[in-house]
Protein backbone atom coordinates (compact mmCIF):
# COMPACT_ATOMS: atom_id res chain seq x y z
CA UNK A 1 -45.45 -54.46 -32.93
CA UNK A 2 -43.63 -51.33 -33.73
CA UNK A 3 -40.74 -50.26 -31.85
CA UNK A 4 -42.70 -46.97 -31.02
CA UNK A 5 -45.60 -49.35 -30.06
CA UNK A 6 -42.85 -51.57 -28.09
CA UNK A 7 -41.76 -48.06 -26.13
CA UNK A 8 -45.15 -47.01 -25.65
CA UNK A 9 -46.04 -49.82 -23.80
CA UNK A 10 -42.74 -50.31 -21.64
CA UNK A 11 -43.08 -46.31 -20.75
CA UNK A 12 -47.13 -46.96 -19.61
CA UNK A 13 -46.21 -50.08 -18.07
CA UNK A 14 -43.07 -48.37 -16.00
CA UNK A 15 -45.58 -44.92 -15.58
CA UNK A 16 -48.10 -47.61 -14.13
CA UNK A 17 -45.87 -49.25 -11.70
CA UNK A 18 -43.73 -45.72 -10.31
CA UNK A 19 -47.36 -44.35 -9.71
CA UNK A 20 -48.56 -47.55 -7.69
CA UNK A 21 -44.54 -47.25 -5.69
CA UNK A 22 -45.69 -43.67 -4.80
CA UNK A 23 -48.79 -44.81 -3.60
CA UNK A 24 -47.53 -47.67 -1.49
CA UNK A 25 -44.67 -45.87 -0.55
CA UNK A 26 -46.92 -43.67 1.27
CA UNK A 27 -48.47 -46.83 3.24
CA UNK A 28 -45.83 -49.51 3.50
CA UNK A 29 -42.78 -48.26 1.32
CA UNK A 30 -41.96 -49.65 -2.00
CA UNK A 31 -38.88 -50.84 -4.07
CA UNK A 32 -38.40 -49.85 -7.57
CA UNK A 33 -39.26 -52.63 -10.19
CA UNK A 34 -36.32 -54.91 -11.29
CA UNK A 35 -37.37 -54.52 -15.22
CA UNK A 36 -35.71 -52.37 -17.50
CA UNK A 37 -37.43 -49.91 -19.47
CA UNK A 38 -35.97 -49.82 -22.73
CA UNK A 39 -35.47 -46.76 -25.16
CA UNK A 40 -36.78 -47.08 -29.13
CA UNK A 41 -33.58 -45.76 -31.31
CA UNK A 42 -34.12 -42.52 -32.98
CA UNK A 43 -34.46 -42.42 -36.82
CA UNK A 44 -31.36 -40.22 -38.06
CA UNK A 45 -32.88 -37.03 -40.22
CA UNK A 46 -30.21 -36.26 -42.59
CA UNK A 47 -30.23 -32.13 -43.70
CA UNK A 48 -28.43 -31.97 -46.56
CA UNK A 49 -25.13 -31.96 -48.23
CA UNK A 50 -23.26 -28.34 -49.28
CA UNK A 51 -20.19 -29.42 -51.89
CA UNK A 52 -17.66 -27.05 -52.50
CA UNK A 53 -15.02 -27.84 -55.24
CA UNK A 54 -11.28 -26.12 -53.26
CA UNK A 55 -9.39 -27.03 -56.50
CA UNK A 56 -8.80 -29.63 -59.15
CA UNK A 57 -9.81 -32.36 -57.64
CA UNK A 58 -9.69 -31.39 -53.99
CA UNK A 59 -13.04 -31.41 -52.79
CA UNK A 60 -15.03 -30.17 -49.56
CA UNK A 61 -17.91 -31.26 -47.85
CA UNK A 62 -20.19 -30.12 -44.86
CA UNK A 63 -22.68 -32.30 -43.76
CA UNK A 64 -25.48 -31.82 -41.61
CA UNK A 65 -27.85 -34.12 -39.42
CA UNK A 66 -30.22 -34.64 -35.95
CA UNK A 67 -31.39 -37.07 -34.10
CA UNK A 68 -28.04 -39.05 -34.27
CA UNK A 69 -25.85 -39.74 -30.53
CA UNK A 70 -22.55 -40.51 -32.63
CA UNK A 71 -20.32 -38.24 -34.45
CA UNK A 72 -19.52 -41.97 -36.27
CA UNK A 73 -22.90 -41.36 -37.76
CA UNK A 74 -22.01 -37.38 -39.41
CA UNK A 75 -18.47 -38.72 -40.81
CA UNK A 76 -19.76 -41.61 -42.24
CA UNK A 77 -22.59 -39.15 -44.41
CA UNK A 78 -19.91 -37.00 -45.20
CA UNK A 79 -18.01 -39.92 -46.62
CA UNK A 80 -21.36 -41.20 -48.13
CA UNK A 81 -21.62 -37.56 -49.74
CA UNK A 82 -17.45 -38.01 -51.00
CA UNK A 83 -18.03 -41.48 -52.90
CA UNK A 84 -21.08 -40.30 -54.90
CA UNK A 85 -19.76 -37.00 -55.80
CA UNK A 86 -16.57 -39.06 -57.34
CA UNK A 87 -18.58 -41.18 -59.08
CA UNK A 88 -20.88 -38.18 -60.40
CA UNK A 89 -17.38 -36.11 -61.62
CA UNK A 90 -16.33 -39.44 -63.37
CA UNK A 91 -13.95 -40.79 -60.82
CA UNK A 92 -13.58 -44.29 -59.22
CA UNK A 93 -11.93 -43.43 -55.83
CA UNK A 94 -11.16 -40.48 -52.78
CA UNK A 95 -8.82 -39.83 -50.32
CA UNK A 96 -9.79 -38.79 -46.83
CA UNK A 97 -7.81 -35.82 -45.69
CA UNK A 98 -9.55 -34.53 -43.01
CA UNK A 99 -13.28 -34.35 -41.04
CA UNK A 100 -14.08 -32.02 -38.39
CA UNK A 101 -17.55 -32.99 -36.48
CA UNK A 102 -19.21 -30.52 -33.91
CA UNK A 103 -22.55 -30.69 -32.92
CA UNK A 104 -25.02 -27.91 -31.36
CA UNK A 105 -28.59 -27.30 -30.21
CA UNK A 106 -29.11 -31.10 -31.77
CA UNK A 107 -27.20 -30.57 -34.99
CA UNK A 108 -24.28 -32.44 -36.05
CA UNK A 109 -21.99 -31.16 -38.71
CA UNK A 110 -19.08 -32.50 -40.20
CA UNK A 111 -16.87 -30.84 -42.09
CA UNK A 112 -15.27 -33.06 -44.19
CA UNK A 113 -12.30 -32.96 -47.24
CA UNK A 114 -11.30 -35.00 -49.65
CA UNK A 115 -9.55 -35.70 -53.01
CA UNK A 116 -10.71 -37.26 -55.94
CA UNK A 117 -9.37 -39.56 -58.11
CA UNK A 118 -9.65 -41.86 -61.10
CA UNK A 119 -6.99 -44.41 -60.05
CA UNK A 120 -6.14 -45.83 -56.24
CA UNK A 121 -4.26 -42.76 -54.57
CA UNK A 122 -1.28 -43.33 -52.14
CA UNK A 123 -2.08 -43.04 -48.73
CA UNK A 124 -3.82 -45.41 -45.80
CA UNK A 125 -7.34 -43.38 -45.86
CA UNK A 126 -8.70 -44.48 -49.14
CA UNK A 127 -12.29 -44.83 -50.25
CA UNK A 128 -13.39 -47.39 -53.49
CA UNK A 129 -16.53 -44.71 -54.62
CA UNK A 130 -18.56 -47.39 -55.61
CA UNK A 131 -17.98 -49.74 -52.70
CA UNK A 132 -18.77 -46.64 -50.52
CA UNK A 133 -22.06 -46.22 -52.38
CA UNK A 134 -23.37 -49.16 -51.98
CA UNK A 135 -22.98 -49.48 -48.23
CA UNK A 136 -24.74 -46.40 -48.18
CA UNK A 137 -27.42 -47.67 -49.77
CA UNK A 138 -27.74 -50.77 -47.26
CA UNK A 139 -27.52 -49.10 -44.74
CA UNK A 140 -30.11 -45.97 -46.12
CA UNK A 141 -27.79 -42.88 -46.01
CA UNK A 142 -28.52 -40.67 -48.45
CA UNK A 143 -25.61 -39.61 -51.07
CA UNK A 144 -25.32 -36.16 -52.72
């Protein structure tokens, strides 16, 4: 069974039992059931990557998605986006400099920037492109 099938069911079953509570409620009074109804996760729907090239190898990227609770989720697309544009341009590794996330009307957005590089770059927020990739991969987020 399919989660949608899974919440389906829970949300008839819980529909079933609130209706039969109003009911007795009106006769003998009724307490609410003890189970949990349980939500089915949303699938994230990832809108698309715009790449902007600031200079060199300084690169921007704004990221856009729904259906998604976590501004975790936006950053890590826009880092998704980062490693496969190095690897496109010929380059092995990126640096994170900075991602700004906002979200309205059900859209997330991040706005992220970051450098590119062939060798390891100085700094603590470092990204190994094809490392990056290939979690995106396993865990399906789409790449530029």
């Amino acid at each position: 069974m399919t989660a949608a099938h899974t919440y389906k069911a829970a949300f008839h079953s819980a529909t079933k039992i609130a209706l039969g509570c109003v009911l007795l409620a009106t006769v003998v009074g009724c307490a609410q059931p003890d189970a949990e109804v349980t939500r089915a996760a949303a699938t994230p729907t990832y809108l698309g990557v715009e790449t902007r090239l600031l200079d060199g190898d300084l690169v921007n990227f704004i990221v856009s998605m729904k259906d998604t609770t976590s501004q975790n989720d936006v950053a890590a697309y826009s880092e998704c986006a980062a490693a496969q544009y190095a690897l496109i341009r010929g380059f092995g590794f990126a640096r994170h400099l900075r991602t700004n996330v906002s979200q309205e009307a059900g859209i997330w957005r991040a706005d992220a920037v970051y450098t590119i590089s062939s060798a390891l770059p100085d700094g603590l927020r470092t990204i190994d492109a094809e490392v990056i990739v290939s979690n995106c991969r396993e865990f399906r987020i789409p790449t530029v």
